[in-house]
C-alpha atoms as a PDB file:
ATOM      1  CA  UNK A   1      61.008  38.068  44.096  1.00  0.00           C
ATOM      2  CA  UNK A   2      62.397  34.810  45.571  1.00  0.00           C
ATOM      3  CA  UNK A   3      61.344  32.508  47.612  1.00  0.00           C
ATOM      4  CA  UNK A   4      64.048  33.700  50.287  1.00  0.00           C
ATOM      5  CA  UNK A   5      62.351  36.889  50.661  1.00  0.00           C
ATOM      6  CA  UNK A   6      58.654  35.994  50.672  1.00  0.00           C
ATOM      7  CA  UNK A   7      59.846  33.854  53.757  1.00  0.00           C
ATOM      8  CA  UNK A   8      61.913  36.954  55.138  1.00  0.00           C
ATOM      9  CA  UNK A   9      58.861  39.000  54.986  1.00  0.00           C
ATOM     10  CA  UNK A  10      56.734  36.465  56.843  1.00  0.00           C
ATOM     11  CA  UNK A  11      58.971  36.374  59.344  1.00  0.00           C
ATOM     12  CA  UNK A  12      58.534  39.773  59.794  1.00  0.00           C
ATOM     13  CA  UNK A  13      55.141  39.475  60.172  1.00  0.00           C
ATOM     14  CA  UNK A  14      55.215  36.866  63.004  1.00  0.00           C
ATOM     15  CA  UNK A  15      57.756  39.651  64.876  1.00  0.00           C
ATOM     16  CA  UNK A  16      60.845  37.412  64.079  1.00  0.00           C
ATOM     17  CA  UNK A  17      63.253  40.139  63.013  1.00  0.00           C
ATOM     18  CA  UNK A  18      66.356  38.053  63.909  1.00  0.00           C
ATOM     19  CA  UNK A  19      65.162  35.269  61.557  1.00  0.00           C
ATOM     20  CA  UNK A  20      64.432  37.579  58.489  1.00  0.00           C
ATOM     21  CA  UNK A  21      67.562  39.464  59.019  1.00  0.00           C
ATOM     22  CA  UNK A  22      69.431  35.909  58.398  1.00  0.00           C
ATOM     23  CA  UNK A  23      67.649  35.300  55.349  1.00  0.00           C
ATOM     24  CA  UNK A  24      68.287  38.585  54.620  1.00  0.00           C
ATOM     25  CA  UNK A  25      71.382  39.323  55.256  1.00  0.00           C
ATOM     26  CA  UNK A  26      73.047  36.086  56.718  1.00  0.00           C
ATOM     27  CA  UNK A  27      73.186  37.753  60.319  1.00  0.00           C
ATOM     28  CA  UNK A  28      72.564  36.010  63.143  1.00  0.00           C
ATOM     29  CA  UNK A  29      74.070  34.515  66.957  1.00  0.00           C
ATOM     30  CA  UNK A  30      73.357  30.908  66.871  1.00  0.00           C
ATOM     31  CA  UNK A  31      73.791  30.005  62.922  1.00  0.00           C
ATOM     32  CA  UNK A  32      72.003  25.881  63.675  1.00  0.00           C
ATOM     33  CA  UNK A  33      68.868  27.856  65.084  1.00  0.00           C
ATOM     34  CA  UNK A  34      68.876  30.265  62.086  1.00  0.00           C
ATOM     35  CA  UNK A  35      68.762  27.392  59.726  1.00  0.00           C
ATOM     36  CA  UNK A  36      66.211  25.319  61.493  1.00  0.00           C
ATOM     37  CA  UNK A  37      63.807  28.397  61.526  1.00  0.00           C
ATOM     38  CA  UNK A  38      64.526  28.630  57.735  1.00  0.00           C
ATOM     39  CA  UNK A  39      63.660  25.303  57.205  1.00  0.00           C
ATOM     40  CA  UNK A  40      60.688  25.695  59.284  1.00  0.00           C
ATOM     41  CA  UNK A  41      59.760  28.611  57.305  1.00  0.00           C
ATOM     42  CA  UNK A  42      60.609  26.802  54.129  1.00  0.00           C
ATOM     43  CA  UNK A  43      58.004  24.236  54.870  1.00  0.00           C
ATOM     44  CA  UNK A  44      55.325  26.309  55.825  1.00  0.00           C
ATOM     45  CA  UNK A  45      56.169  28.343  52.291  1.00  0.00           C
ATOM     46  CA  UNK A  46      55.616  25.415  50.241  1.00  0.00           C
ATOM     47  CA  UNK A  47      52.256  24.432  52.721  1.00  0.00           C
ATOM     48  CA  UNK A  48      50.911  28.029  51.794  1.00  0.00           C
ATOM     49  CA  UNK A  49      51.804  27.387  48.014  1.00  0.00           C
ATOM     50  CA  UNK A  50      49.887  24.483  47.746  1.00  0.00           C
ATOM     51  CA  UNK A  51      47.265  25.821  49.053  1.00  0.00           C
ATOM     52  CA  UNK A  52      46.930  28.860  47.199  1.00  0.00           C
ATOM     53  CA  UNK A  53      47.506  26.823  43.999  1.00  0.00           C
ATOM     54  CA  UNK A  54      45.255  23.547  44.900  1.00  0.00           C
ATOM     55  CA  UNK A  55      42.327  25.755  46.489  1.00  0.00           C
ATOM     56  CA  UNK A  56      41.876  29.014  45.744  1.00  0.00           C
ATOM     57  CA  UNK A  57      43.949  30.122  42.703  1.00  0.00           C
ATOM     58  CA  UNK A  58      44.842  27.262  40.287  1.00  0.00           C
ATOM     59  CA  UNK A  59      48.438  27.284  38.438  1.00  0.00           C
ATOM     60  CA  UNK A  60      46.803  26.884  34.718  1.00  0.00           C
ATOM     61  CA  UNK A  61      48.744  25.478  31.351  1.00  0.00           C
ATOM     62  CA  UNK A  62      48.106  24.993  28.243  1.00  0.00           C
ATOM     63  CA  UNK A  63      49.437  22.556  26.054  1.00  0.00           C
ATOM     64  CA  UNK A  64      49.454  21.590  22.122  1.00  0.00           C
ATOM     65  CA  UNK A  65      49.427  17.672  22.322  1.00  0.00           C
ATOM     66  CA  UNK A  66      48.959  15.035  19.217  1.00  0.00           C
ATOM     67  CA  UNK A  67      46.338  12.408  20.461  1.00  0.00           C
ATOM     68  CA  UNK A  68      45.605   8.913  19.130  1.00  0.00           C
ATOM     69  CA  UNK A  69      42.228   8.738  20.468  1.00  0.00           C
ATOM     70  CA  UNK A  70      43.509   9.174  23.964  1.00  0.00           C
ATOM     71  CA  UNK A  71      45.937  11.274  26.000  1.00  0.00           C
ATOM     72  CA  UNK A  72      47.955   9.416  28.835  1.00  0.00           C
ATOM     73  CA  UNK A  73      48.796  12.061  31.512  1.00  0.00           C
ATOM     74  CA  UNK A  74      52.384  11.173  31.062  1.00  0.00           C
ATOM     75  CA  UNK A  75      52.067  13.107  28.084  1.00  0.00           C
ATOM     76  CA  UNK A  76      51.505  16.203  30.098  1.00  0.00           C
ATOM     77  CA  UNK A  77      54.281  18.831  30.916  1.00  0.00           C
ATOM     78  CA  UNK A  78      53.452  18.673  34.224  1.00  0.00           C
ATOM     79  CA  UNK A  79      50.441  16.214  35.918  1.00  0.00           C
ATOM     80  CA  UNK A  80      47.609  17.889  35.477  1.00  0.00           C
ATOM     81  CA  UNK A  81      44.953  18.086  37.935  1.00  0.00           C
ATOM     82  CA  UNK A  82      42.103  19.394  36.237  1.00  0.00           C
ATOM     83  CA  UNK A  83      41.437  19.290  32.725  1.00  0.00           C
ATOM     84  CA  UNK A  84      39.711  22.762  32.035  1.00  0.00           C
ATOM     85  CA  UNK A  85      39.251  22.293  28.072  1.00  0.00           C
ATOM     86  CA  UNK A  86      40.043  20.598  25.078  1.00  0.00           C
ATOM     87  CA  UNK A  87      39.836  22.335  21.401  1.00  0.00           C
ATOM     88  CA  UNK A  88      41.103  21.368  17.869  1.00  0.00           C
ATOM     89  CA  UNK A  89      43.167  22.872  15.732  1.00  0.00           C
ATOM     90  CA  UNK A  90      40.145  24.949  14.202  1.00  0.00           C
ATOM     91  CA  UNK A  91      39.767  26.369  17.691  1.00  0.00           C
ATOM     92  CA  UNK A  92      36.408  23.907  18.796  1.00  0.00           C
ATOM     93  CA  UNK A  93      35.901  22.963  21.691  1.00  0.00           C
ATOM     94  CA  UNK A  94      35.758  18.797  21.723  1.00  0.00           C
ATOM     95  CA  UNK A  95      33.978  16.933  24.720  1.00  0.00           C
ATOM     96  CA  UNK A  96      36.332  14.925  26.374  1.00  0.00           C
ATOM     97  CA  UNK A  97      36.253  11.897  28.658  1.00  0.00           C
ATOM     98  CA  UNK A  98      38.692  11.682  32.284  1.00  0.00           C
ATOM     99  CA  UNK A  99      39.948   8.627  33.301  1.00  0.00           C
ATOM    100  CA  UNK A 100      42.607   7.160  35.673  1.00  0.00           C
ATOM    101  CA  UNK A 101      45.200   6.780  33.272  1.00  0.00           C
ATOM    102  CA  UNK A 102      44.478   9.974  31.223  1.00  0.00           C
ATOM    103  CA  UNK A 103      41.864  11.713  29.035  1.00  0.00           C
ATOM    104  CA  UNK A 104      39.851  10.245  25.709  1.00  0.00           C
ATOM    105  CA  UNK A 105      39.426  12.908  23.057  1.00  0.00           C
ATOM    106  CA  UNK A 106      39.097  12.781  19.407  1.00  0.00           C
ATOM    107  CA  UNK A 107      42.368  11.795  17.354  1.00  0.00           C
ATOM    108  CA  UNK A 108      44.577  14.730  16.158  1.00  0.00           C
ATOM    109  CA  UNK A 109      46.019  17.498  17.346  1.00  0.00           C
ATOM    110  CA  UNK A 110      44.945  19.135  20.366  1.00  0.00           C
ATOM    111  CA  UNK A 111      45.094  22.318  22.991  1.00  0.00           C
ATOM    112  CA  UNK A 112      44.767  20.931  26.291  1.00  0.00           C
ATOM    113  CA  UNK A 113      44.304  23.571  29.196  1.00  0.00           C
ATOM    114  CA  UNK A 114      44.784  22.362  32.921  1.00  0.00           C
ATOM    115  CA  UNK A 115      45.662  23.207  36.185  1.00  0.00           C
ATOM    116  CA  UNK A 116      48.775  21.042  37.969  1.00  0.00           C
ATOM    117  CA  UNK A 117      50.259  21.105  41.711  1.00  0.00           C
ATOM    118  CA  UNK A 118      53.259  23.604  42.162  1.00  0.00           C
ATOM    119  CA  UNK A 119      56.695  21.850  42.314  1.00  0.00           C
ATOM    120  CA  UNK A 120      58.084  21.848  46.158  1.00  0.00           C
ATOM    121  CA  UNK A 121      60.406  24.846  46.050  1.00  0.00           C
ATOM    122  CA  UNK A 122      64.058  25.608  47.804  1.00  0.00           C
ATOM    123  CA  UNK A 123      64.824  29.233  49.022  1.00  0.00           C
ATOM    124  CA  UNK A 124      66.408  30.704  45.925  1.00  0.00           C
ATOM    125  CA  UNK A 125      63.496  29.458  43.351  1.00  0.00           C
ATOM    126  CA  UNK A 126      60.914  31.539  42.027  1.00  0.00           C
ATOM    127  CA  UNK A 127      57.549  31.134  43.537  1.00  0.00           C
ATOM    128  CA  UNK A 128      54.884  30.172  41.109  1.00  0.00           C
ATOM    129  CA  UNK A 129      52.272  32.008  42.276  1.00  0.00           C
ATOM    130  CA  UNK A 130      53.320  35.466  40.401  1.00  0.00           C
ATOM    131  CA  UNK A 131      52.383  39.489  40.661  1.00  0.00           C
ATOM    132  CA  UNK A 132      52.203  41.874  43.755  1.00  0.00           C
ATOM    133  CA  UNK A 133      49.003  40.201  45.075  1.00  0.00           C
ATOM    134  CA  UNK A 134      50.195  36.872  44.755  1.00  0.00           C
ATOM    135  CA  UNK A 135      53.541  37.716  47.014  1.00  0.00           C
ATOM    136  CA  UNK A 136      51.694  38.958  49.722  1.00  0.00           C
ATOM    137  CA  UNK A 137      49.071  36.324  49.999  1.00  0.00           C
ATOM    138  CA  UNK A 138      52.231  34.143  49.736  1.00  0.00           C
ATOM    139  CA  UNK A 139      53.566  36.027  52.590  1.00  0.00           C
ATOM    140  CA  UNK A 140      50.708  36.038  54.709  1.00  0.00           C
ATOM    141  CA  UNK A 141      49.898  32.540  54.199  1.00  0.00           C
ATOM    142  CA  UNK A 142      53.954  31.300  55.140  1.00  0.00           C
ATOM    143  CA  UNK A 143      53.225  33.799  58.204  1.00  0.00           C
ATOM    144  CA  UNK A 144      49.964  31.719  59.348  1.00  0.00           C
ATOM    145  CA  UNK A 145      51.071  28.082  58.675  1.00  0.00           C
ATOM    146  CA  UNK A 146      54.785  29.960  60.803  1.00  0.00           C
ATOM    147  CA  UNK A 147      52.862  31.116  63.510  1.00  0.00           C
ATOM    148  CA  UNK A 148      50.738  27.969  63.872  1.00  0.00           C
ATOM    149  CA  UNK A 149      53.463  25.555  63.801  1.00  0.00           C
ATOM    150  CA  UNK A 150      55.220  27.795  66.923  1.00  0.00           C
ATOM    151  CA  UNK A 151      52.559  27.589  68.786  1.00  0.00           C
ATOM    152  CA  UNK A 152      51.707  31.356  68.506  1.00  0.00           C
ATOM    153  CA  UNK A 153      47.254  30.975  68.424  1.00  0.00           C
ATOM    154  CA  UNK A 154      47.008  34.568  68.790  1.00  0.00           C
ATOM    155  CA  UNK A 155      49.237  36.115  66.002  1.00  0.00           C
ATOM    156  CA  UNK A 156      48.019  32.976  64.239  1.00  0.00           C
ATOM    157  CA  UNK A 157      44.622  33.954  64.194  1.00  0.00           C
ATOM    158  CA  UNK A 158      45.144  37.257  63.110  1.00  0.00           C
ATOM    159  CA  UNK A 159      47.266  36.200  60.359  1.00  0.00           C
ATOM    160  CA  UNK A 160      44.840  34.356  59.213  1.00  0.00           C
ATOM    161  CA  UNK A 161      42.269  36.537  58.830  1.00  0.00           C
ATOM    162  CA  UNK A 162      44.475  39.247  57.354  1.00  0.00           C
ATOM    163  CA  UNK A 163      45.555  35.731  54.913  1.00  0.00           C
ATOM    164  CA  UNK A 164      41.488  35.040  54.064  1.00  0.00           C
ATOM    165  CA  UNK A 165      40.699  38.955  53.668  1.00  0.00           C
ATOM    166  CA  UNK A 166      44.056  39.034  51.114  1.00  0.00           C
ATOM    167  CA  UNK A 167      43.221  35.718  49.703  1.00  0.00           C
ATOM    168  CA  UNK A 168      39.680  36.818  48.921  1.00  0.00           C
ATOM    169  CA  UNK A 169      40.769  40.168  46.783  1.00  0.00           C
ATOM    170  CA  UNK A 170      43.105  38.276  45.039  1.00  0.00           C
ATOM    171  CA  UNK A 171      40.048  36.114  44.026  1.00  0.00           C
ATOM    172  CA  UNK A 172      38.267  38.450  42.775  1.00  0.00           C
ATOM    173  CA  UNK A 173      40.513  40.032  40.733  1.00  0.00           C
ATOM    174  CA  UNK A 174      41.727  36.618  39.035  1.00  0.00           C
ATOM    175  CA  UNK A 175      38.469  34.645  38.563  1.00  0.00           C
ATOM    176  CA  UNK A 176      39.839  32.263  41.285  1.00  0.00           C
ATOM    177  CA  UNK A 177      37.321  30.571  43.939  1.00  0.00           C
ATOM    178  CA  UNK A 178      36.864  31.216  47.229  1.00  0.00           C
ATOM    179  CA  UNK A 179      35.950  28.740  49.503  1.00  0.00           C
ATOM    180  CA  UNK A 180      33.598  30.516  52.960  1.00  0.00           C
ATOM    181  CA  UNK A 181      35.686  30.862  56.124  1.00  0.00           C
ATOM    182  CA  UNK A 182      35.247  28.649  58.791  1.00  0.00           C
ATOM    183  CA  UNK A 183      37.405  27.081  62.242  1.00  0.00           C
ATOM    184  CA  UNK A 184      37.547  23.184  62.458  1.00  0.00           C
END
């Protein structure tokens, strides 16, 4: 599934079938509108992304690396975020030592297993949060940050809690963590 039709399906859950029949299907009476509301909806699909990915369910890698002593998180694939953990090449799991400019392990080769921030997306990438679950928290989550940014408090609240209650079973089922609820 694409990006395009996570953010179609959000729309329909804020009411807006004009908007997800133009992501849709290109349809629409006043094209500038259209594409503002995609934008819009663009935004608040890479807000919910983050989210998921920074808060509740973390994007992992892992990574063979050759270090010297120490790792500089250049090195990395991506930036990580959180180093998880570090084994040799026998499959041990070595201490290891965080710093600002990267991580101090013993010398050799490495398997490196982190979590890193999702890249900002454009309509036709793939999202990176993947599976059934993770589309409609996805969903539900563009459809909150949507509704708040409209000014829509009701359907906003609602979506949220139907985004927390979806957010929490897909926590459970992938080890993720779930922060409690609260309003600020």
């Amino acid at each position: 599934m694409k990006v395009k039709q996570i953010m179609a399906l959000a729309a329909e859950l804020c009411g807006r079938r004009d908007v997800a029949d133009y992501l849709e299907k290109g349809l629409t009476a006043d094209a500038a509108a259209s594409a503002r509301e995609e934008e819009t909806l663009l935004r608040c699909y890479n807000l919910a992304e983050n989210e998921i990915a920074l808060d509740y369910l973390p994007l992992k890698k892992t990574e063979i690396l050759h270090s010297d002593g120490a790792l500089a998180y250049t090195a990395f694939a991506v930036p990580p975020l959180e180093i998880f953990s570090v084994h040799g090449e026998g499959g041990e799991k070595l201490p290891f030592v965080q710093g600002e400019e990267g991580i101090r392990v013993k010398a050799g080769s490495v398997r490196v297993t982190y979590s890193y921030r999702p890249a900002v997306k454009e309509a036709d990438d793939e999202p990176s949060v993947s599976g059934k679950a993770g589309e409609r928290v996805l969903a539900l989550g563009t459809a909150c940050e949507y509704a708040l940014m409209s000014g829509l408090t009701d359907a906003a609240q609602l979506l949220d809690r139907r985004y927390r209650d979806a957010l929490a079973c897909a926590c459970r089922e992938r080890g993720g963590r779930l922060k409690m609820r609260r309003w600020v």
